[in-house]
N, C-alpha and C. Protein backbone atom coordinates (compact mmCIF):
# COMPACT_ATOMS: atom_id res chain seq x y z
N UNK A 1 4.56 6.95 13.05
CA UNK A 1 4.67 7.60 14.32
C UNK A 1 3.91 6.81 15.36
N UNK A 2 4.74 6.82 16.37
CA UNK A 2 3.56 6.12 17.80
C UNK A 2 2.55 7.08 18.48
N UNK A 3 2.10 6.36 19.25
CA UNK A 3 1.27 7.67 20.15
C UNK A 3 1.46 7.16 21.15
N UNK A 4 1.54 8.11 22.28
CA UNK A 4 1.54 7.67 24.11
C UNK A 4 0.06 8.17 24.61
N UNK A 5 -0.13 7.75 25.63
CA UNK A 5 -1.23 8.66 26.38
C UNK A 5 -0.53 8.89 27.88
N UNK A 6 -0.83 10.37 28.37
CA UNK A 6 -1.42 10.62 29.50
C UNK A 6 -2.06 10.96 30.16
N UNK A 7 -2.89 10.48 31.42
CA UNK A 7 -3.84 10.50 32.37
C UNK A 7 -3.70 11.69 32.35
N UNK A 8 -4.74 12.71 32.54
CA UNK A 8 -4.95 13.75 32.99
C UNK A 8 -5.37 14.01 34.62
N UNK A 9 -5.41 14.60 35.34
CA UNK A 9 -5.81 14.60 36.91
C UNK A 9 -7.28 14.96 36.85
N UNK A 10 -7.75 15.94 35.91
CA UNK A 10 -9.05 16.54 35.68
C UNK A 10 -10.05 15.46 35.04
N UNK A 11 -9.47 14.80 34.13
CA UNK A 11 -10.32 14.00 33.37
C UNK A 11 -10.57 12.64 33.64
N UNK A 12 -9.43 12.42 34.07
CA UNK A 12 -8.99 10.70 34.58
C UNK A 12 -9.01 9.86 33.36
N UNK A 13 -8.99 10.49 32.23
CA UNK A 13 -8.52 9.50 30.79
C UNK A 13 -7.30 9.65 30.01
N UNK A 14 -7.09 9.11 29.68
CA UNK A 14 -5.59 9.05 28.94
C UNK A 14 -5.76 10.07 27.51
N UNK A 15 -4.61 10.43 27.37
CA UNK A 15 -4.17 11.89 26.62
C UNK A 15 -3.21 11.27 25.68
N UNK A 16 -3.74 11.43 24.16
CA UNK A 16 -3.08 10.59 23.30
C UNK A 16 -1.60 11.93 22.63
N UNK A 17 -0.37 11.11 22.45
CA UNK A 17 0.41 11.79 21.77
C UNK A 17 1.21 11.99 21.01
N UNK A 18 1.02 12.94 19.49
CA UNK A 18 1.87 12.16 18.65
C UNK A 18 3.18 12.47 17.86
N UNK A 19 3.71 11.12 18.40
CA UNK A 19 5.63 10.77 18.82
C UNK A 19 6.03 11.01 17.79
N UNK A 20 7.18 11.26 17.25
CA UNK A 20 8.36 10.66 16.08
C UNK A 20 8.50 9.82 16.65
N UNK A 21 9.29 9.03 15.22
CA UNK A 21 9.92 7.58 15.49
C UNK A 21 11.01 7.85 16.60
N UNK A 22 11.85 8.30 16.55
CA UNK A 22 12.38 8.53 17.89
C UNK A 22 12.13 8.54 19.52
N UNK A 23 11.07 9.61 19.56
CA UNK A 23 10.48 9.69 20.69
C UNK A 23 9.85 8.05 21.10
N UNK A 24 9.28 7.27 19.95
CA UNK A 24 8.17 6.24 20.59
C UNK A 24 9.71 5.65 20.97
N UNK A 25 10.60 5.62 20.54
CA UNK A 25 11.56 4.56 20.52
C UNK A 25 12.06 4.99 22.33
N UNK A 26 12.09 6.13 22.60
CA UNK A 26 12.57 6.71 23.88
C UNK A 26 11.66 6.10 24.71
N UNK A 27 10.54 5.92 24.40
CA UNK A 27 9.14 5.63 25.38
C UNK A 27 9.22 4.19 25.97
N UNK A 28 9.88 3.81 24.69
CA UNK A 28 9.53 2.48 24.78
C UNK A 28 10.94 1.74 25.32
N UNK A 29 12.11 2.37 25.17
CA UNK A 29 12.79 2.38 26.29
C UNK A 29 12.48 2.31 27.60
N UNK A 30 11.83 3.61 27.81
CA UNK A 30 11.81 4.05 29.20
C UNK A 30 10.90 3.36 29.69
N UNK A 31 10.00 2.44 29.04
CA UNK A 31 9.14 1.90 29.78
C UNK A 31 9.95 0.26 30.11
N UNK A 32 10.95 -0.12 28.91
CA UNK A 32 11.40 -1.48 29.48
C UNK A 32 12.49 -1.19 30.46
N UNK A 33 12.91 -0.16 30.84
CA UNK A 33 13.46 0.13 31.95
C UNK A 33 12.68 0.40 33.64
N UNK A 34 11.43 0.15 33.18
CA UNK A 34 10.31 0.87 34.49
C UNK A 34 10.25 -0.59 34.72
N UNK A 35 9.47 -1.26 33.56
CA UNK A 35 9.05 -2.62 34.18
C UNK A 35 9.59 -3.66 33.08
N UNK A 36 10.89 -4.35 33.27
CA UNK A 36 11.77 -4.98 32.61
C UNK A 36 11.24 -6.35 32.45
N UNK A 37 10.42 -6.28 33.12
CA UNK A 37 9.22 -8.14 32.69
C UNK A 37 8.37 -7.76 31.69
N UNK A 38 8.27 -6.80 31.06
CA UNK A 38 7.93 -6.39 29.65
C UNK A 38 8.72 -6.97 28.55
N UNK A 39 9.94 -7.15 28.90
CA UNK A 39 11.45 -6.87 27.63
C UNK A 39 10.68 -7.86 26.77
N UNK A 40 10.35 -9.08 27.44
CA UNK A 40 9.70 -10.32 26.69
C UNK A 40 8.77 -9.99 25.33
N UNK A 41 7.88 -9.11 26.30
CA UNK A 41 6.79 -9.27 25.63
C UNK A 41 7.00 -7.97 24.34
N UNK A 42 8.34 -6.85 24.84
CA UNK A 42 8.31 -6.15 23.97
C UNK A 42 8.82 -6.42 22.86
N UNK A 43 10.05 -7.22 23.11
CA UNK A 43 10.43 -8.11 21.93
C UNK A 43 9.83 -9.10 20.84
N UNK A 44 8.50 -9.69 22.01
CA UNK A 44 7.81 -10.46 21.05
C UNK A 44 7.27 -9.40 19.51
N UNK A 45 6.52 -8.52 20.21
CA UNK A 45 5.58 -7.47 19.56
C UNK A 45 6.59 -6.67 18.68
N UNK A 46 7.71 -6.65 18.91
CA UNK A 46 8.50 -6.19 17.72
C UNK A 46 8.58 -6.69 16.54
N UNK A 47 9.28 -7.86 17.01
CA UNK A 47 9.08 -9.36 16.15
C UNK A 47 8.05 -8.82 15.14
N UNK A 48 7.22 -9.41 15.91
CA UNK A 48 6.12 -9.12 14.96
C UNK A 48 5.87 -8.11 14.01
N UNK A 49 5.81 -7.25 14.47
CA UNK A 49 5.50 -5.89 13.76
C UNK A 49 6.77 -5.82 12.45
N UNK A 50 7.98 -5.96 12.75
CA UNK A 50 9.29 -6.38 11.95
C UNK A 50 9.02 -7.33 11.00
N UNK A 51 8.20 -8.70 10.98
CA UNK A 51 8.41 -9.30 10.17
C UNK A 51 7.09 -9.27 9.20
N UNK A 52 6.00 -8.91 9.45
CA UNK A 52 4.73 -8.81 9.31
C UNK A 52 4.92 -8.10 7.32
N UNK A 53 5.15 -8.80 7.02
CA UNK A 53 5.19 -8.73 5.48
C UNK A 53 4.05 -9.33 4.95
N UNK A 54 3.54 -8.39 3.82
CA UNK A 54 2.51 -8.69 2.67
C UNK A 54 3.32 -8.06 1.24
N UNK A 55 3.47 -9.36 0.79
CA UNK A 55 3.90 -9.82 -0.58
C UNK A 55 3.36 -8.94 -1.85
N UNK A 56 1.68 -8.61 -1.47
CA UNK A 56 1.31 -7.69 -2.24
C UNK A 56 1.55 -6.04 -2.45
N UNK A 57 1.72 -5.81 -0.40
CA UNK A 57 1.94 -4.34 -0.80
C UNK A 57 3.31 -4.51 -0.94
N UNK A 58 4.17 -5.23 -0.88
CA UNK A 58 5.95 -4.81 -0.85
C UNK A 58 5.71 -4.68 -2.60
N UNK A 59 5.27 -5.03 -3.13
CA UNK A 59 4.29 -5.38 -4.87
C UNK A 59 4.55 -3.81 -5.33
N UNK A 60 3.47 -3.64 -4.69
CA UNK A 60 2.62 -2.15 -5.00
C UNK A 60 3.55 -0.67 -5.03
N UNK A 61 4.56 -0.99 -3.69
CA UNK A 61 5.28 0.00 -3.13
C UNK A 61 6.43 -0.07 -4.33
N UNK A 62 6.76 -0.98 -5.04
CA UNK A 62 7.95 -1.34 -5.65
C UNK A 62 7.66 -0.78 -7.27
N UNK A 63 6.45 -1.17 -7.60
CA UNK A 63 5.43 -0.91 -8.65
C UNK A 63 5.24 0.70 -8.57
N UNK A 64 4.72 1.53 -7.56
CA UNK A 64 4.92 2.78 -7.29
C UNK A 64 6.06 3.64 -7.42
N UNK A 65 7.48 2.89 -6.78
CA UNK A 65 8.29 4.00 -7.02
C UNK A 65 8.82 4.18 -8.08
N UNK A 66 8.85 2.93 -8.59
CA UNK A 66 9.40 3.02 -9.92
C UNK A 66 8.70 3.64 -10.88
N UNK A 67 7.17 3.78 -11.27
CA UNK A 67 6.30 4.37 -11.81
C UNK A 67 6.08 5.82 -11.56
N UNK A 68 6.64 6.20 -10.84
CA UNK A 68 6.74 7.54 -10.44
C UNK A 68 7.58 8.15 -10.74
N UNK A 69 8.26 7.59 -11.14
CA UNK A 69 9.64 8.34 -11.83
C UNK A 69 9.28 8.92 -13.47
N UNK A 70 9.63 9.67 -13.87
CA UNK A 70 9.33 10.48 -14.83
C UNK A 70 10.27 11.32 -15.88
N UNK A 71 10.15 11.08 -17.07
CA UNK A 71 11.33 11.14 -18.09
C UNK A 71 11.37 12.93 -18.11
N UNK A 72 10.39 13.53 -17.65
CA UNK A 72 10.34 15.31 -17.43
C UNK A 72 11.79 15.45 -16.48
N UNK A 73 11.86 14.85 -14.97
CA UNK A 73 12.69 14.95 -14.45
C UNK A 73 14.37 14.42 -14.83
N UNK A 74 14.30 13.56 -15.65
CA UNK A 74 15.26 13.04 -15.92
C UNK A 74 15.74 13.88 -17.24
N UNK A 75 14.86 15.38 -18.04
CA UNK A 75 15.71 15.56 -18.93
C UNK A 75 15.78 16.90 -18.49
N UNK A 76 15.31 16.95 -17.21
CA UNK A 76 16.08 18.58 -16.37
C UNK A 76 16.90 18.11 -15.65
N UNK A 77 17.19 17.09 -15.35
CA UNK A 77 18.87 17.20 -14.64
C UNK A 77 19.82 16.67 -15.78
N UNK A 78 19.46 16.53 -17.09
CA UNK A 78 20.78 16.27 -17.97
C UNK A 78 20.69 17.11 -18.84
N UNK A 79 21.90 16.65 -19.97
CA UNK A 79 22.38 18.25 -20.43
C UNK A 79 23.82 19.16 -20.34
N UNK A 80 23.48 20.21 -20.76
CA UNK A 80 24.93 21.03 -20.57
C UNK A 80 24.61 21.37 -18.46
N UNK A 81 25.25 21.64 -17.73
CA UNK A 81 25.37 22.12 -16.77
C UNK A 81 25.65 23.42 -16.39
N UNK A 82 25.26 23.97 -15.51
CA UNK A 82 25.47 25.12 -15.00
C UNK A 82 27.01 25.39 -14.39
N UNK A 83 27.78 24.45 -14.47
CA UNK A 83 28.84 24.85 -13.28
C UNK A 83 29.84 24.00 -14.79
N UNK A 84 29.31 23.80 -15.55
CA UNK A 84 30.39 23.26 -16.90
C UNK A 84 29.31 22.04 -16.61
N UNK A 85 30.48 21.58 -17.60
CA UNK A 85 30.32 19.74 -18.00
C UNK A 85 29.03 19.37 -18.75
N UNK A 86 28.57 18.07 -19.08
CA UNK A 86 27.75 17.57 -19.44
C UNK A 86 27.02 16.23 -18.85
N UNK A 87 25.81 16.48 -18.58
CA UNK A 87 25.37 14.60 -18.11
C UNK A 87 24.25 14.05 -19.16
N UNK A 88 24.80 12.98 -19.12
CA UNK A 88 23.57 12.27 -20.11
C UNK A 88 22.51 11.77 -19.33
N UNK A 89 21.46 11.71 -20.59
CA UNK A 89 19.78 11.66 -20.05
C UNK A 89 19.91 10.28 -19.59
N UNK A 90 21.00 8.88 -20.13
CA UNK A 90 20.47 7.78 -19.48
C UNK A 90 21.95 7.50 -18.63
N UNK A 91 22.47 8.54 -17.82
CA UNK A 91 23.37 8.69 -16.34
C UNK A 91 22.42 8.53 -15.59
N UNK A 92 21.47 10.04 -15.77
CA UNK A 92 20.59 10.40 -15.21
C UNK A 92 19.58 9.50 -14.73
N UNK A 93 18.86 9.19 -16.06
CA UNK A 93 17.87 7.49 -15.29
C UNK A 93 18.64 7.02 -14.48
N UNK A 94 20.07 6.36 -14.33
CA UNK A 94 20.36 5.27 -13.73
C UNK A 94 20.22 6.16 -12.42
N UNK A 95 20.92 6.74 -12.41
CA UNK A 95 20.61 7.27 -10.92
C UNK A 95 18.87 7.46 -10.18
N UNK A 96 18.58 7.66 -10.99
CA UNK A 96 16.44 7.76 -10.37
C UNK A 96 16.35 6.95 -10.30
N UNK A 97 16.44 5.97 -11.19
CA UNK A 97 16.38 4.40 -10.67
C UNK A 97 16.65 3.84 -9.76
N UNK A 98 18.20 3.98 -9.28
CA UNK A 98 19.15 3.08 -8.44
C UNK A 98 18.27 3.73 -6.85
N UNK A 99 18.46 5.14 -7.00
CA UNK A 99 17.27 6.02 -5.76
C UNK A 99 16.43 5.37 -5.69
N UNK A 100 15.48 5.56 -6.49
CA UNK A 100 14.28 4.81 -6.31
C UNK A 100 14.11 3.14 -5.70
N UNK A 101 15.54 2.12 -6.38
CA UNK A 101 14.85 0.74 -5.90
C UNK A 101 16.02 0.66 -4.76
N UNK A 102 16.89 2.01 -4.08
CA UNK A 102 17.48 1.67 -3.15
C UNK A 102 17.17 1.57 -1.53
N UNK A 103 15.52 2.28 -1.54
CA UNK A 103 15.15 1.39 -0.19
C UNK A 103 14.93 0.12 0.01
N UNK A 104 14.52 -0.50 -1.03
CA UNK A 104 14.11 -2.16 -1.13
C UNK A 104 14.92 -3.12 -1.66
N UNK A 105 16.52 -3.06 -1.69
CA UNK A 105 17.76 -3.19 -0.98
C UNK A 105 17.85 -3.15 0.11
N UNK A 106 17.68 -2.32 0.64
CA UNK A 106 18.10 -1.67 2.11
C UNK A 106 17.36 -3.38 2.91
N UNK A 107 16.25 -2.89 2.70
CA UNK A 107 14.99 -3.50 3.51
C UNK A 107 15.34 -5.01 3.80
N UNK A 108 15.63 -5.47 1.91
CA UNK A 108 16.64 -6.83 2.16
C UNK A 108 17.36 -7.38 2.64
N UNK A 109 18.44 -6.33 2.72
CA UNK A 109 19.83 -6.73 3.06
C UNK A 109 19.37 -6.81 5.19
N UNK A 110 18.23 -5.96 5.22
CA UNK A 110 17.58 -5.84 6.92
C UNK A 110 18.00 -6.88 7.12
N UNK A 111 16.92 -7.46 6.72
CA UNK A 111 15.94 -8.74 7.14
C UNK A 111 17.11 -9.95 7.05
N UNK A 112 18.03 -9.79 6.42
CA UNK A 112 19.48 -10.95 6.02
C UNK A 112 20.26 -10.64 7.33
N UNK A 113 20.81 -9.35 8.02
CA UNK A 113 21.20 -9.27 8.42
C UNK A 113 20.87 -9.48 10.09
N UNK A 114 20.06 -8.98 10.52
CA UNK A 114 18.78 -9.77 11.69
C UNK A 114 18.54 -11.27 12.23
N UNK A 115 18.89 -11.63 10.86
CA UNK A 115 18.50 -13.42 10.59
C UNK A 115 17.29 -13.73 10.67
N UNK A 116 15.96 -12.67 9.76
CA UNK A 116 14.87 -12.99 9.52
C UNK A 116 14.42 -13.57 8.12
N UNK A 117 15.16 -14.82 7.66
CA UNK A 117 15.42 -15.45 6.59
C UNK A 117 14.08 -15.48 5.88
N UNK A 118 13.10 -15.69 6.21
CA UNK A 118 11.70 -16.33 5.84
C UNK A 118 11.04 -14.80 5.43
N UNK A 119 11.18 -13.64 6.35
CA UNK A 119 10.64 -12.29 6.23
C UNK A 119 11.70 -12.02 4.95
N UNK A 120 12.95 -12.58 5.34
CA UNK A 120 13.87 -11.87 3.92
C UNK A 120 13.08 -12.12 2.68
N UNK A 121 13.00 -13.38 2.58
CA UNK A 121 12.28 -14.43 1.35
C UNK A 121 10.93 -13.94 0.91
N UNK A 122 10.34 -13.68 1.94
CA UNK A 122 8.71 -13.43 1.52
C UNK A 122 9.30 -11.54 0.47
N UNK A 123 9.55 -10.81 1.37
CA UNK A 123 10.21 -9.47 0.81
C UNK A 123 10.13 -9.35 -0.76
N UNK A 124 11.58 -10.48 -0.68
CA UNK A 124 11.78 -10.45 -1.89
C UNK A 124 11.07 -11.01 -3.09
N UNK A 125 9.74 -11.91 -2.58
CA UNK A 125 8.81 -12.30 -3.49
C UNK A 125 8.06 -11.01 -3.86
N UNK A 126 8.10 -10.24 -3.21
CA UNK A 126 7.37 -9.22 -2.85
C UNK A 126 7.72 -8.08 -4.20
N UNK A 127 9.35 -7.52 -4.20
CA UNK A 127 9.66 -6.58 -4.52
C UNK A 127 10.05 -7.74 -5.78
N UNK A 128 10.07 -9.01 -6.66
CA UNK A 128 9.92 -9.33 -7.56
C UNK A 128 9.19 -9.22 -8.65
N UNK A 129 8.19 -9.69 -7.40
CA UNK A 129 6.08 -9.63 -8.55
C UNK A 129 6.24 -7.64 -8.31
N UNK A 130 6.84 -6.82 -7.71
CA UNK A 130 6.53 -5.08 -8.33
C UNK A 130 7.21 -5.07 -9.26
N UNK A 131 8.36 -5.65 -9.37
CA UNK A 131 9.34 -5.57 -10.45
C UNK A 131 8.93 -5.78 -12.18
N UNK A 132 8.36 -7.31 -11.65
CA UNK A 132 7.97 -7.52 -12.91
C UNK A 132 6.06 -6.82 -13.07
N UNK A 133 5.41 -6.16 -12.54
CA UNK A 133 4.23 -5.81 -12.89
C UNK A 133 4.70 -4.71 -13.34
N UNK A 134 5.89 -3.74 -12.78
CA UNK A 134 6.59 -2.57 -13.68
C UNK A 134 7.09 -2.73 -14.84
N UNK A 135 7.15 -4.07 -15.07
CA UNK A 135 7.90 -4.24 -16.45
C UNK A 135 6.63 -4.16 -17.65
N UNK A 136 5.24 -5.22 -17.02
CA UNK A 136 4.28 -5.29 -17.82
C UNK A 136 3.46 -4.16 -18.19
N UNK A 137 3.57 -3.44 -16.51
CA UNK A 137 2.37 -2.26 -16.67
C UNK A 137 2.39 -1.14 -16.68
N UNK A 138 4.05 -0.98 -16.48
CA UNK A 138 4.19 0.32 -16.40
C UNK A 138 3.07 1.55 -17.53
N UNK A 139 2.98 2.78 -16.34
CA UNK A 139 2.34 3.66 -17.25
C UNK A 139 3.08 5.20 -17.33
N UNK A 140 4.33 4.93 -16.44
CA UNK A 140 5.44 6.33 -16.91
C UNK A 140 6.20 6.39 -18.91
N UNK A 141 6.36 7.69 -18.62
CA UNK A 141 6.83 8.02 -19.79
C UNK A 141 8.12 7.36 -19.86
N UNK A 142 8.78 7.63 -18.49
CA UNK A 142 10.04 7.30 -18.07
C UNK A 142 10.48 5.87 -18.49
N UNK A 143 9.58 5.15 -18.50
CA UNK A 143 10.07 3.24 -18.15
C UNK A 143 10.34 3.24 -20.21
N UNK A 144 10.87 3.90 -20.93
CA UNK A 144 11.85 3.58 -21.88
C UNK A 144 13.23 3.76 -21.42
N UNK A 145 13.54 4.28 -20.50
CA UNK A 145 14.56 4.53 -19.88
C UNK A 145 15.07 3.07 -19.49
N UNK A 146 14.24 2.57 -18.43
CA UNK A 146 14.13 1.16 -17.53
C UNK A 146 13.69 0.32 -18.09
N UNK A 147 13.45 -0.29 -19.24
CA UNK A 147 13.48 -1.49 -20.17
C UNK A 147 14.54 -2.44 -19.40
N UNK A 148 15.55 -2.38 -19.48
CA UNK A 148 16.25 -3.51 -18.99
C UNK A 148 16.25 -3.84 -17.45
N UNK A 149 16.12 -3.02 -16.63
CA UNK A 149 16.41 -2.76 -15.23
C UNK A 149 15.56 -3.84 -14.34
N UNK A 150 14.29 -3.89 -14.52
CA UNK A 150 13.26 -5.05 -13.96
C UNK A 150 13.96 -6.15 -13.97
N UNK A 151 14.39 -7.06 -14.92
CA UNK A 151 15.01 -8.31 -15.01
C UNK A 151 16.24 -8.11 -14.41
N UNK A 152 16.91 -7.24 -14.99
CA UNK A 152 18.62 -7.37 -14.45
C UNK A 152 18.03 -7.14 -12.67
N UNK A 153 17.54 -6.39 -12.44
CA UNK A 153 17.16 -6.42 -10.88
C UNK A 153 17.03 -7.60 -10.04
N UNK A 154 16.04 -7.97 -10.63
CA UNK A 154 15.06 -9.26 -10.33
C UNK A 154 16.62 -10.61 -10.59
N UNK A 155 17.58 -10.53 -11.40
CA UNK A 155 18.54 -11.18 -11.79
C UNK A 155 19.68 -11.04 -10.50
N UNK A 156 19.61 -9.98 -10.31
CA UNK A 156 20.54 -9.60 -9.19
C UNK A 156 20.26 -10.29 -7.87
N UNK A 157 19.06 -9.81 -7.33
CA UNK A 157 18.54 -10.03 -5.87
C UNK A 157 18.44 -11.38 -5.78
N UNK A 158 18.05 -12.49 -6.94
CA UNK A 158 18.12 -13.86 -7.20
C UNK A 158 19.79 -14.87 -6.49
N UNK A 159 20.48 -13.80 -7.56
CA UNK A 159 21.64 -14.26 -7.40
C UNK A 159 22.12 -14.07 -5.90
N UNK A 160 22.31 -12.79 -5.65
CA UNK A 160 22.24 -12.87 -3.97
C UNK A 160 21.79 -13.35 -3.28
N UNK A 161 20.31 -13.51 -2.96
CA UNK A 161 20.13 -14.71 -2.17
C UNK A 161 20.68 -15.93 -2.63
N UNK A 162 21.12 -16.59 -3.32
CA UNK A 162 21.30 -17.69 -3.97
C UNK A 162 23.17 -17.68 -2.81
N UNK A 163 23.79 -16.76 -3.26
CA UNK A 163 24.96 -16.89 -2.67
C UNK A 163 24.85 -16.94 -1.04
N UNK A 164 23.81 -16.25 -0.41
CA UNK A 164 23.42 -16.15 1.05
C UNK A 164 23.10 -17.22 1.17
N UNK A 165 21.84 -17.85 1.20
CA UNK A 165 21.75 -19.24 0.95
C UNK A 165 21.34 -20.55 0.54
N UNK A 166 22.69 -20.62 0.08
CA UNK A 166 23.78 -21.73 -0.98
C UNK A 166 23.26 -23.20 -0.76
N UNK A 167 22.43 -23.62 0.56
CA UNK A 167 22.15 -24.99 0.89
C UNK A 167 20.73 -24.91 1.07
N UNK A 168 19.70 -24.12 1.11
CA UNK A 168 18.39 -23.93 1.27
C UNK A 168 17.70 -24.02 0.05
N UNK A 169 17.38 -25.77 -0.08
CA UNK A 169 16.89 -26.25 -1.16
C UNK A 169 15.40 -26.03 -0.98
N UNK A 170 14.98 -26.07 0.48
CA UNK A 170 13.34 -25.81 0.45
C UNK A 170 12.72 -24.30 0.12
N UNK A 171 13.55 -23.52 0.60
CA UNK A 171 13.02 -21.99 -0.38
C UNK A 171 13.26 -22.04 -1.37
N UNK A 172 14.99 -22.68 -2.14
CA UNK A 172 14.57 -22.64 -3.45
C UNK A 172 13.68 -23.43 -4.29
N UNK A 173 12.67 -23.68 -3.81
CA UNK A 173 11.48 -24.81 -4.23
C UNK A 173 10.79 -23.61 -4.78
N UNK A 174 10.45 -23.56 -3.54
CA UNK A 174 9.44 -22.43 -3.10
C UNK A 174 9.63 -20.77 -3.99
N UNK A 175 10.73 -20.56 -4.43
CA UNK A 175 11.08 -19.65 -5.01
C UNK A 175 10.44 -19.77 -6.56
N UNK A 176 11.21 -21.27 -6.99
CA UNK A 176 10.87 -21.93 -8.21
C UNK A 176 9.24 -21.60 -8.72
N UNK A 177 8.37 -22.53 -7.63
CA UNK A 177 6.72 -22.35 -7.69
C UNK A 177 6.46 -20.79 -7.84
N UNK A 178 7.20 -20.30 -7.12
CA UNK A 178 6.82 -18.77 -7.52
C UNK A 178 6.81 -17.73 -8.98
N UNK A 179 7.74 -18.09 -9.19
CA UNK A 179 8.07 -17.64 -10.21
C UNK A 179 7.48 -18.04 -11.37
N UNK A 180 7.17 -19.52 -11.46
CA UNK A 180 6.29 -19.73 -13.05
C UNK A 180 5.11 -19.08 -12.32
N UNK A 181 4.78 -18.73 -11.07
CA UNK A 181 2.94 -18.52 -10.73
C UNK A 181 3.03 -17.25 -10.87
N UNK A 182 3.92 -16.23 -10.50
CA UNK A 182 4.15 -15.06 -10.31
C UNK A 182 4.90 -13.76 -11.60
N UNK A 183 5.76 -14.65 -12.10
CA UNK A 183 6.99 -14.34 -13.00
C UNK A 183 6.83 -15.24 -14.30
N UNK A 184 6.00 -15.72 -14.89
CA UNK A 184 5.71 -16.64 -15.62
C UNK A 184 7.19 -16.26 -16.97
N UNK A 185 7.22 -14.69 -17.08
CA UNK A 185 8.02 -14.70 -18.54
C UNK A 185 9.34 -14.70 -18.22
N UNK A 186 9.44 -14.24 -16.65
CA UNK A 186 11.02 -14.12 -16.47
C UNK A 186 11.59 -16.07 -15.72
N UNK A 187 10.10 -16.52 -15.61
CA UNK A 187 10.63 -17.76 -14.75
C UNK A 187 11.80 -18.89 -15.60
N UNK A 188 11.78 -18.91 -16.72
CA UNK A 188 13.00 -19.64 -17.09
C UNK A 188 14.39 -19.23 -16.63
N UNK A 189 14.92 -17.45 -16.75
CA UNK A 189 15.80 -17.32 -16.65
C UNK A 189 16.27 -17.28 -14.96
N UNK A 190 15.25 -16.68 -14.30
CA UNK A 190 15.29 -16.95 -12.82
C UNK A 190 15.79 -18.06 -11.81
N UNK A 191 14.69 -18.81 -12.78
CA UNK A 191 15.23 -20.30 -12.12
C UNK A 191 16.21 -21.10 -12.10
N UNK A 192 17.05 -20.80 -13.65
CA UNK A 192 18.38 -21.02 -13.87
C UNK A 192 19.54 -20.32 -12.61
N UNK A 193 19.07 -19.37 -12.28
CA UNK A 193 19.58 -18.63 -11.52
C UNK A 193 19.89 -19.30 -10.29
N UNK A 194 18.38 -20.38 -9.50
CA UNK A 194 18.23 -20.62 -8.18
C UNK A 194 18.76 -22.26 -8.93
N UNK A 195 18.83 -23.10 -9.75
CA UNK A 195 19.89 -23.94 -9.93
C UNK A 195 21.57 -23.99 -10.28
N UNK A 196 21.83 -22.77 -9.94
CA UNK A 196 23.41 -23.31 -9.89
C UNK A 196 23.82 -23.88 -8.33
């Protein structure tokens, strides 16, 4: 959430207030419409704020959701059904799963689509090393469920960038170094990945 302030007449100090994402977004409109020799600088500060990635928490956040998931929930939504039918307990995972790692998709596909290539890249170093610390450390009941899912993930998002891009031999360097430093057990198959 943002905050605005306004001046009070009584006090003569600014009056803090707090926005939804919406509202700041209205504000901040209405202010590059007041004084449009801002646009610059508002754009810069977006920028910023937009690309401002740490490798560790995109880590943590990735490491979290997935760890949070829980084999209790996954064997109350499967089963016989209330309305008929039947779902199985590992439908069910896939779906908590796919929920769970489908904001950090999202986030990816952002940053690709924007043309913040380097924020894309860092991201995805990011939501790799959670991937694989979920694989090592997990402490849910659930992650017998997700045994395979970390790698095939981590296999996936590889390959996609790889098809995005196809001529960017200096990230895939850089990807490479990562992965034996970061990914040490998955780095053979990875890397095969960033050499085709």
């Amino acid at each position: 959430m943002g905050n605005t302030t306004k001046r009070t007449k009584s006090e003569g100090s600014a009056k803090s207030y707090p926005l939804s994402g919406v509202q700041a977004l209205q504000v901040l409109s209405m202010l590059k419409q007041r004084h449009p020799e801002l646009e610059s600088e508002i754009s810069e500060l977006s920028s910023r704020v937009f690309n401002d990635i740490c490798t560790e928490d995109v880590a943590q956040e990735v490491y979290s959701a997935l760890n949070s998931l829980e084999a209790h929930d996954c064997w109350e939504a499967s089963g016989r059904q209330w309305g008929g039918g039947y779902r199985d307990e590992y439908e069910v995972a896939d779906e908590m799963v796919s929920e769970a790692f489908s904001p950090f998709l999202f986030q990816i596909n952002t940053f690709h689509t924007t043309g913040e290539f380097a924020s894309e890249l860092a991201y995805i170093q990011g939501v790799l090393m959670g991937l694989y610390r979920f694989q090592k450390e997990a402490t849910t009941d659930f992650s017998d469920y997700t045994e395979d899912y970390p790698e095939s993930f981590a296999t996936d998002i590889l390959g996609d960038w790889c098809k995005r891009h196809p001529d960017d031999s200096s990230s895939r360097e850089l990807l490479r170094v990562f992965l034996s430093d970061q990914c040490p057990d998955w780095a053979k198959v990875l890397q095969a990945i960033l050499a085709r």
